[in-house]
Each structure stands twice: as C-alpha cells, then as structure tokens.
C-alpha atoms as a PDB file:
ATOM      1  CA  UNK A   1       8.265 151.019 152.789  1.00  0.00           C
ATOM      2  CA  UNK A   2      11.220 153.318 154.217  1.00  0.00           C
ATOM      3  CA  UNK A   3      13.682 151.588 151.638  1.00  0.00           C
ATOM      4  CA  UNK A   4      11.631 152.363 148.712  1.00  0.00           C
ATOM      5  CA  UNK A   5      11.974 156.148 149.034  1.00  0.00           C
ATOM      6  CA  UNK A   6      15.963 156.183 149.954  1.00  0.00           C
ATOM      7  CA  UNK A   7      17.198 158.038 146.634  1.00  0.00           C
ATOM      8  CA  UNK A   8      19.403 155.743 144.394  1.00  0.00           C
ATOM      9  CA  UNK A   9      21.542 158.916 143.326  1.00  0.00           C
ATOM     10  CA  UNK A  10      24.790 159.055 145.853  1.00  0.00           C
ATOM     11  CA  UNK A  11      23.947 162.733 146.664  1.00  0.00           C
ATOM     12  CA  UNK A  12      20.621 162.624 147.394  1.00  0.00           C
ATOM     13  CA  UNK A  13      21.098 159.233 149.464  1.00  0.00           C
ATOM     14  CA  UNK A  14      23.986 160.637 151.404  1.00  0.00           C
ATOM     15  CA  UNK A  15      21.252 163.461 152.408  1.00  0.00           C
ATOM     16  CA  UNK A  16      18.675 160.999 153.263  1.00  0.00           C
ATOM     17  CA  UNK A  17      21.116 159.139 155.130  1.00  0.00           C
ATOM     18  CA  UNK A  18      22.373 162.473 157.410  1.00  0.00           C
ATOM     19  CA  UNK A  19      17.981 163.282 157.944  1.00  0.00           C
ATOM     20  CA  UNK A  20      17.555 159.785 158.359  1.00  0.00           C
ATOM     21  CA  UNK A  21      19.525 159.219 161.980  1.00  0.00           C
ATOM     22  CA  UNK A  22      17.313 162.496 163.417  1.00  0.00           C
ATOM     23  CA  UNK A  23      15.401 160.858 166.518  1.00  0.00           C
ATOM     24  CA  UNK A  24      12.042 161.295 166.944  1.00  0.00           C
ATOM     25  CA  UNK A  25      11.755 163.576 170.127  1.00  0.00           C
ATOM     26  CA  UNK A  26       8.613 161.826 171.528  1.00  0.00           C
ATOM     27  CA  UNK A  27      10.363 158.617 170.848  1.00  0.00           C
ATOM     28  CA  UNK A  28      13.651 158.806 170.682  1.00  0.00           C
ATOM     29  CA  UNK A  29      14.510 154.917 170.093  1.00  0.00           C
ATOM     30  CA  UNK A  30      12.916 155.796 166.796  1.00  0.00           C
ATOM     31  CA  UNK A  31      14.620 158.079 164.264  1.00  0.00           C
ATOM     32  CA  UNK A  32      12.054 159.682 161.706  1.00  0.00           C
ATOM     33  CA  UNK A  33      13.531 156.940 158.857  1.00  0.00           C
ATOM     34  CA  UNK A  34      12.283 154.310 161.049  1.00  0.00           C
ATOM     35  CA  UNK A  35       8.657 156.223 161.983  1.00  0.00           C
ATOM     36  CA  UNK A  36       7.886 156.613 158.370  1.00  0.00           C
ATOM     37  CA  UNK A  37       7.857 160.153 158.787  1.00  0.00           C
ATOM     38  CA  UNK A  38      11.279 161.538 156.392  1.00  0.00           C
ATOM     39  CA  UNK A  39       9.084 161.305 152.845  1.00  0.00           C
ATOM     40  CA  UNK A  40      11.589 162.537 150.213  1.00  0.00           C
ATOM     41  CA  UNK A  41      14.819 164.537 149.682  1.00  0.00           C
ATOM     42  CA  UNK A  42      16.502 166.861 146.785  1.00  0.00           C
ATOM     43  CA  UNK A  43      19.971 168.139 146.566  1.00  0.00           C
ATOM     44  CA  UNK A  44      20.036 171.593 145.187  1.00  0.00           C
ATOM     45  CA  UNK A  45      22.986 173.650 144.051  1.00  0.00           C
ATOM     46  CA  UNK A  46      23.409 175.265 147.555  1.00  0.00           C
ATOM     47  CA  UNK A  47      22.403 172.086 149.623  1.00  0.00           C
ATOM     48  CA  UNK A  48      19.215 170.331 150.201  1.00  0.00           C
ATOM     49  CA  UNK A  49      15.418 170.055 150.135  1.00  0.00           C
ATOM     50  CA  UNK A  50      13.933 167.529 153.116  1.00  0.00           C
ATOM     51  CA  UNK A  51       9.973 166.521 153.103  1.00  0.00           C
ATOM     52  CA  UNK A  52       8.613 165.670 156.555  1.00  0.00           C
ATOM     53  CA  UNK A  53       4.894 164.090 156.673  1.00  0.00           C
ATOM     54  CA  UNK A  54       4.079 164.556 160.420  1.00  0.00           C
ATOM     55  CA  UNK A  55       2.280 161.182 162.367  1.00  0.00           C
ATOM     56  CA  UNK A  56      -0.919 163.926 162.825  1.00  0.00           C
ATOM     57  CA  UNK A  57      -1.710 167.285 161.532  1.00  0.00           C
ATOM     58  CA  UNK A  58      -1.237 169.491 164.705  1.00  0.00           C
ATOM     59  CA  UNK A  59       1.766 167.132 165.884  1.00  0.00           C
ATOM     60  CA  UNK A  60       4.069 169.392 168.228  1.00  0.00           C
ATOM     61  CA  UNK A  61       7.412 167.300 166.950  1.00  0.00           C
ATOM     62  CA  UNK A  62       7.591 167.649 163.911  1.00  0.00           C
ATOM     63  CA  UNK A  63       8.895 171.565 164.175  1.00  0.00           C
ATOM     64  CA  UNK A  64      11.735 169.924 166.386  1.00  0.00           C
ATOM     65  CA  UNK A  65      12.459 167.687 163.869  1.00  0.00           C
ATOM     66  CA  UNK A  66      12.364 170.019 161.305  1.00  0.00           C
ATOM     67  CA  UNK A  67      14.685 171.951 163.400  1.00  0.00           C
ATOM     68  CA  UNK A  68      17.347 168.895 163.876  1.00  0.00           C
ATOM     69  CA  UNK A  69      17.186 167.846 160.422  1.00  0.00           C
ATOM     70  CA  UNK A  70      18.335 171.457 159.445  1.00  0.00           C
ATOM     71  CA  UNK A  71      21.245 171.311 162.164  1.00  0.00           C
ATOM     72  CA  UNK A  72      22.350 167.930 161.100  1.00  0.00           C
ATOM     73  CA  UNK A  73      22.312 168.489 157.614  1.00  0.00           C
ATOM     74  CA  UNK A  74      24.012 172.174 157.974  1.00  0.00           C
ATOM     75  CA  UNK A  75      27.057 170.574 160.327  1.00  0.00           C
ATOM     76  CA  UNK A  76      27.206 167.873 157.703  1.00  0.00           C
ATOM     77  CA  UNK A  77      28.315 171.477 155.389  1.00  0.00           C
ATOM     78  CA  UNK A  78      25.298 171.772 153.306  1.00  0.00           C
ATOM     79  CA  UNK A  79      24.563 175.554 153.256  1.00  0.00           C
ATOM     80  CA  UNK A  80      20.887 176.285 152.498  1.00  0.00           C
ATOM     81  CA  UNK A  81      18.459 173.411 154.012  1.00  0.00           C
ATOM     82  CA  UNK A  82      14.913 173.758 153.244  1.00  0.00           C
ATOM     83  CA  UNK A  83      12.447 171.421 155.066  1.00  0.00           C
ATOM     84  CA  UNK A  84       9.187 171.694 154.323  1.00  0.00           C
ATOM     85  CA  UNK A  85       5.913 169.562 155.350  1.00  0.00           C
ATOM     86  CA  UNK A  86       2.784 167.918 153.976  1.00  0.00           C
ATOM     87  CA  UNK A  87      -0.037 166.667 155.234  1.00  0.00           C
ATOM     88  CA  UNK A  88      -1.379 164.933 151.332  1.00  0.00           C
ATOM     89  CA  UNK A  89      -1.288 161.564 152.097  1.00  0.00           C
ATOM     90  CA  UNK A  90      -1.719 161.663 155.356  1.00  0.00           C
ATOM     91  CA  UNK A  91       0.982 159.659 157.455  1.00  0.00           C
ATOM     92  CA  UNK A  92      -0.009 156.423 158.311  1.00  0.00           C
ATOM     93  CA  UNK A  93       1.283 153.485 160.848  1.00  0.00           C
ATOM     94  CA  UNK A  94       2.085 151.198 157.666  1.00  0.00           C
ATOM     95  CA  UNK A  95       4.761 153.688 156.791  1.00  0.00           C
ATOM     96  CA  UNK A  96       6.980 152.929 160.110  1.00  0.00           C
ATOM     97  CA  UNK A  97       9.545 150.126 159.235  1.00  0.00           C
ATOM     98  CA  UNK A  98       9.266 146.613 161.147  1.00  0.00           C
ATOM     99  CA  UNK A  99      12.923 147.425 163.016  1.00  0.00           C
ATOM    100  CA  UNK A 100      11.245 150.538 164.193  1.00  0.00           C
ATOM    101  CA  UNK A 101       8.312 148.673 165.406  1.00  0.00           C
ATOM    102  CA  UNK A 102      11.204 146.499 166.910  1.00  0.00           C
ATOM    103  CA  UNK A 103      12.412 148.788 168.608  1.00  0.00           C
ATOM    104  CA  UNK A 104       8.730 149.999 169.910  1.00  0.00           C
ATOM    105  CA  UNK A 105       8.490 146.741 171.715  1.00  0.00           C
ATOM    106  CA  UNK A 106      11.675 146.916 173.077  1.00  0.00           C
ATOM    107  CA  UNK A 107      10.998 150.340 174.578  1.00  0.00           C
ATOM    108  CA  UNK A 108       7.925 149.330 175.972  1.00  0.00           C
ATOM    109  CA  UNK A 109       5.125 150.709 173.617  1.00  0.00           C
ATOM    110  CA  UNK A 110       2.898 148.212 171.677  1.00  0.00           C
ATOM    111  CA  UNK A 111       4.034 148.321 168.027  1.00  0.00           C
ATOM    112  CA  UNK A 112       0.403 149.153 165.888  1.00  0.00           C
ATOM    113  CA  UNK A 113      -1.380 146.504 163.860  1.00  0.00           C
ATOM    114  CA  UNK A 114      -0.610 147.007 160.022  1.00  0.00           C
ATOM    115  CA  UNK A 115      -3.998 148.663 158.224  1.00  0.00           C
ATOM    116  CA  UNK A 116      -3.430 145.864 155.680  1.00  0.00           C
ATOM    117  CA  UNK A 117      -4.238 143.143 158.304  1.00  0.00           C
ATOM    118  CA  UNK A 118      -8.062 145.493 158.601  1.00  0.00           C
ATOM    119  CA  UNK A 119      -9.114 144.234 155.052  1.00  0.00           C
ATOM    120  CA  UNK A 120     -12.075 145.408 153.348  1.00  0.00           C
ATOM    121  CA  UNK A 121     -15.626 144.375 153.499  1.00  0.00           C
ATOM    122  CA  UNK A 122     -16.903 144.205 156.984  1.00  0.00           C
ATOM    123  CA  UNK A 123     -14.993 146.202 159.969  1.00  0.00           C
ATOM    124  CA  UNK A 124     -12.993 144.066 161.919  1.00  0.00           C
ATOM    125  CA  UNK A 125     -12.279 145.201 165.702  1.00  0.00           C
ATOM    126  CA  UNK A 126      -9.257 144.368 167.516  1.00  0.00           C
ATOM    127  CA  UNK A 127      -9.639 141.990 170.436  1.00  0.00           C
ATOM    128  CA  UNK A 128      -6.378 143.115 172.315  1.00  0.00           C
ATOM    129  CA  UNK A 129      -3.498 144.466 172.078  1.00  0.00           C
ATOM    130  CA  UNK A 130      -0.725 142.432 172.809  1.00  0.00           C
ATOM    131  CA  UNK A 131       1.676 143.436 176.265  1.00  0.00           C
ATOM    132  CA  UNK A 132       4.974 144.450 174.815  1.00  0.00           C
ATOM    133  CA  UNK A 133       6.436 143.236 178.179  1.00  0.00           C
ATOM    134  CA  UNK A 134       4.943 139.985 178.423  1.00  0.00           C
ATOM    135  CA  UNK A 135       3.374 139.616 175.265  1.00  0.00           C
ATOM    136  CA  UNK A 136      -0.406 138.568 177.044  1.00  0.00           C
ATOM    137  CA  UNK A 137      -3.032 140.090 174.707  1.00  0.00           C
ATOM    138  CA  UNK A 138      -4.991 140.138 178.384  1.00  0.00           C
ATOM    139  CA  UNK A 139      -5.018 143.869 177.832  1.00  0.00           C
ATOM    140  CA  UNK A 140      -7.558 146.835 178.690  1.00  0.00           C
ATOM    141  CA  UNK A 141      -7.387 150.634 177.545  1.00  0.00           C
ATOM    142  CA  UNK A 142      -6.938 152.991 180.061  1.00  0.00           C
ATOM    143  CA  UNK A 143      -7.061 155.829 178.174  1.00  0.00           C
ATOM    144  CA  UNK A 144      -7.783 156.491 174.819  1.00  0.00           C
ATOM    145  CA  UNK A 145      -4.474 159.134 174.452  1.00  0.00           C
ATOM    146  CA  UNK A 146      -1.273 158.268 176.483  1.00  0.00           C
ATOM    147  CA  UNK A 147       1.878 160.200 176.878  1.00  0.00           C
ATOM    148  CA  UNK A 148       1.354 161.718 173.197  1.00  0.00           C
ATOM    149  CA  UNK A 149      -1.827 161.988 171.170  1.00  0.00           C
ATOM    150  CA  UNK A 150      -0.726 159.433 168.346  1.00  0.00           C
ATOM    151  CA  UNK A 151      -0.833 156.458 171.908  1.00  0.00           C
ATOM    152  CA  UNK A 152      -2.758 155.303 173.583  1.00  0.00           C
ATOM    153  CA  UNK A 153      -2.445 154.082 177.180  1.00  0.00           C
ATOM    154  CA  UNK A 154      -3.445 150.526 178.440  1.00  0.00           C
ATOM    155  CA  UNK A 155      -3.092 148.171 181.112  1.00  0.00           C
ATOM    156  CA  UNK A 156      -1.728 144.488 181.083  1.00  0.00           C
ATOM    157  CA  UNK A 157      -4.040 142.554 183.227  1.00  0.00           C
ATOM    158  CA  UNK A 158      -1.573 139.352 182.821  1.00  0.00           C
ATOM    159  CA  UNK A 159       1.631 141.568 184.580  1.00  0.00           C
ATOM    160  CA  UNK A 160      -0.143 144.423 185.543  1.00  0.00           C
ATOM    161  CA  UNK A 161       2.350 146.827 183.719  1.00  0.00           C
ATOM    162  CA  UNK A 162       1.333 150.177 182.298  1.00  0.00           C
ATOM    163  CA  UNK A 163       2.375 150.593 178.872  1.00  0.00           C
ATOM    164  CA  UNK A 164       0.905 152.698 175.564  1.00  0.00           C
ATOM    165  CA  UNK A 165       0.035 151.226 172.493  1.00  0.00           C
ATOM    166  CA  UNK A 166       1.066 153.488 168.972  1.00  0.00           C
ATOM    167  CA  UNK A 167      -2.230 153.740 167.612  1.00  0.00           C
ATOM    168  CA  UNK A 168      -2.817 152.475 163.798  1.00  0.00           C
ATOM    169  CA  UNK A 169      -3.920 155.150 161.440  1.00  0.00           C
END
C-alpha cells in the first residue's frame, strides 16, 4: 500500500511528503499519494528524483502532474527535480489507498472493487456496482468510458443519479 513506499529516511520522506499533496487533475479530491500513482522518491545532492506510474499508458494527467510535482517541490527550494515515469508494473486500482477510495465515494464516483476480491480459478463477474449516492447496487452501465478513460459511466436505477464508476485494473 501507499504507506509501504513513504521513505523512512527524513529527507527522502519530507520529499514524498511535498509530491504527495499534488492533486490529481482529473480528480482533484484525490492527490497522487492517495491514487497510488507517486511510486518512489530519491534525494540527490542538488534536490530530488520523483517516480510517477500513470493509472494508463497514454493517460493525459500524468504530464500535469509531473509538471506540479516539479513546481511544488522547486518552491519547497529543491533546485534540480527530476520526475520521470514507468509503465513496468503497470498501475493498478489496488494501489489507491482506502481514504482515497473514501474520498471517491464522497465525490460521487464508485470506488473500484479490489483485484484481490477476483481470486483465481474461475472468472468471477461483477453483479453491480454499488451507487455511491445511495449505495443501491440496482445499477446499469451507460457507457463503458465516462468523463476520463480509466471510468466508466453508469446509471442508478434505485435514485436515478448519474455517476462513474473508477474502473478496477
């Protein structure tokens, strides 16, 4: 989880800490700490490596937050701030932290299903996703990509409120 990767060393945490409160632009209850998607940070002699794991391969936020991580970590005075990318592994919904799928639910977008809870063995398919307004799991999918291409959007059938679901991957 998020709390595993903070940095133990007072330098490097106080880094992780400043690229930690950068919100996601898509979402922007979430910061990237919460999302899952701020992997690992290095202090160097002139100021500070950041590693960014974006939620998809072409996502169009993560150069945003590449660009407000570098802001926020020069106006905290570190000088040279490298942030770099990777794709290996591959992000996945099990890497956003249970406040940030809090706070999901509390902005109105269905918090994804953990892969864990898929198993092994035979392929289990989700009977509904549950309303984040009024919690019914009388849901339908409206379309398979909502307001970003890592949601998608449904329709509660119990309050008939719109809402998008963060797809688990």
């Amino acid at each position: 989880m998020v709390t595993e990767l903070r940095p133990s060393e007072p330098a490097a945490a106080r880094v992780w800490d400043i690229a930690a409160q950068v919100p996601d632009p898509e979402v922007p209850v979430l910061t990237i700490e919460d999302l899952g998607v701020l992997r690992d940070v290095t202090v160097t002699e002139r100021g500070a490596d950041v590693v960014l794991t974006p939620t998809y391969s072409g996502c169009p936020a993560i150069d945003q937050m590449r660009d407000d991580v570098t802001a926020r970590l020069h106006e905290a005075g570190y000088a040279e701030v490298n942030v770099t990318t990777t794709l290996s592994p591959a992000w996945t919904t099990d890497w956003m932290s249970e406040a940030g799928k809090r706070k999901l639910e509390e902005y109105g977008i269905a918090a994804p299903h953990p892969r864990s809870a898929l198993g092994t063995g035979p392929v289990r398919i989700q009977l509904g996703v549950k309303c984040p307004r009024c919690h019914s799991i009388r849901t339908r999918e409206v379309a398979r990509f909502g307001s970003t291409a890592c949601k998608s959007h449904y329709e509660c059938l119990a309050c008939l409120e719109p809402f998008d679901y963060f797809k688990t991957h």
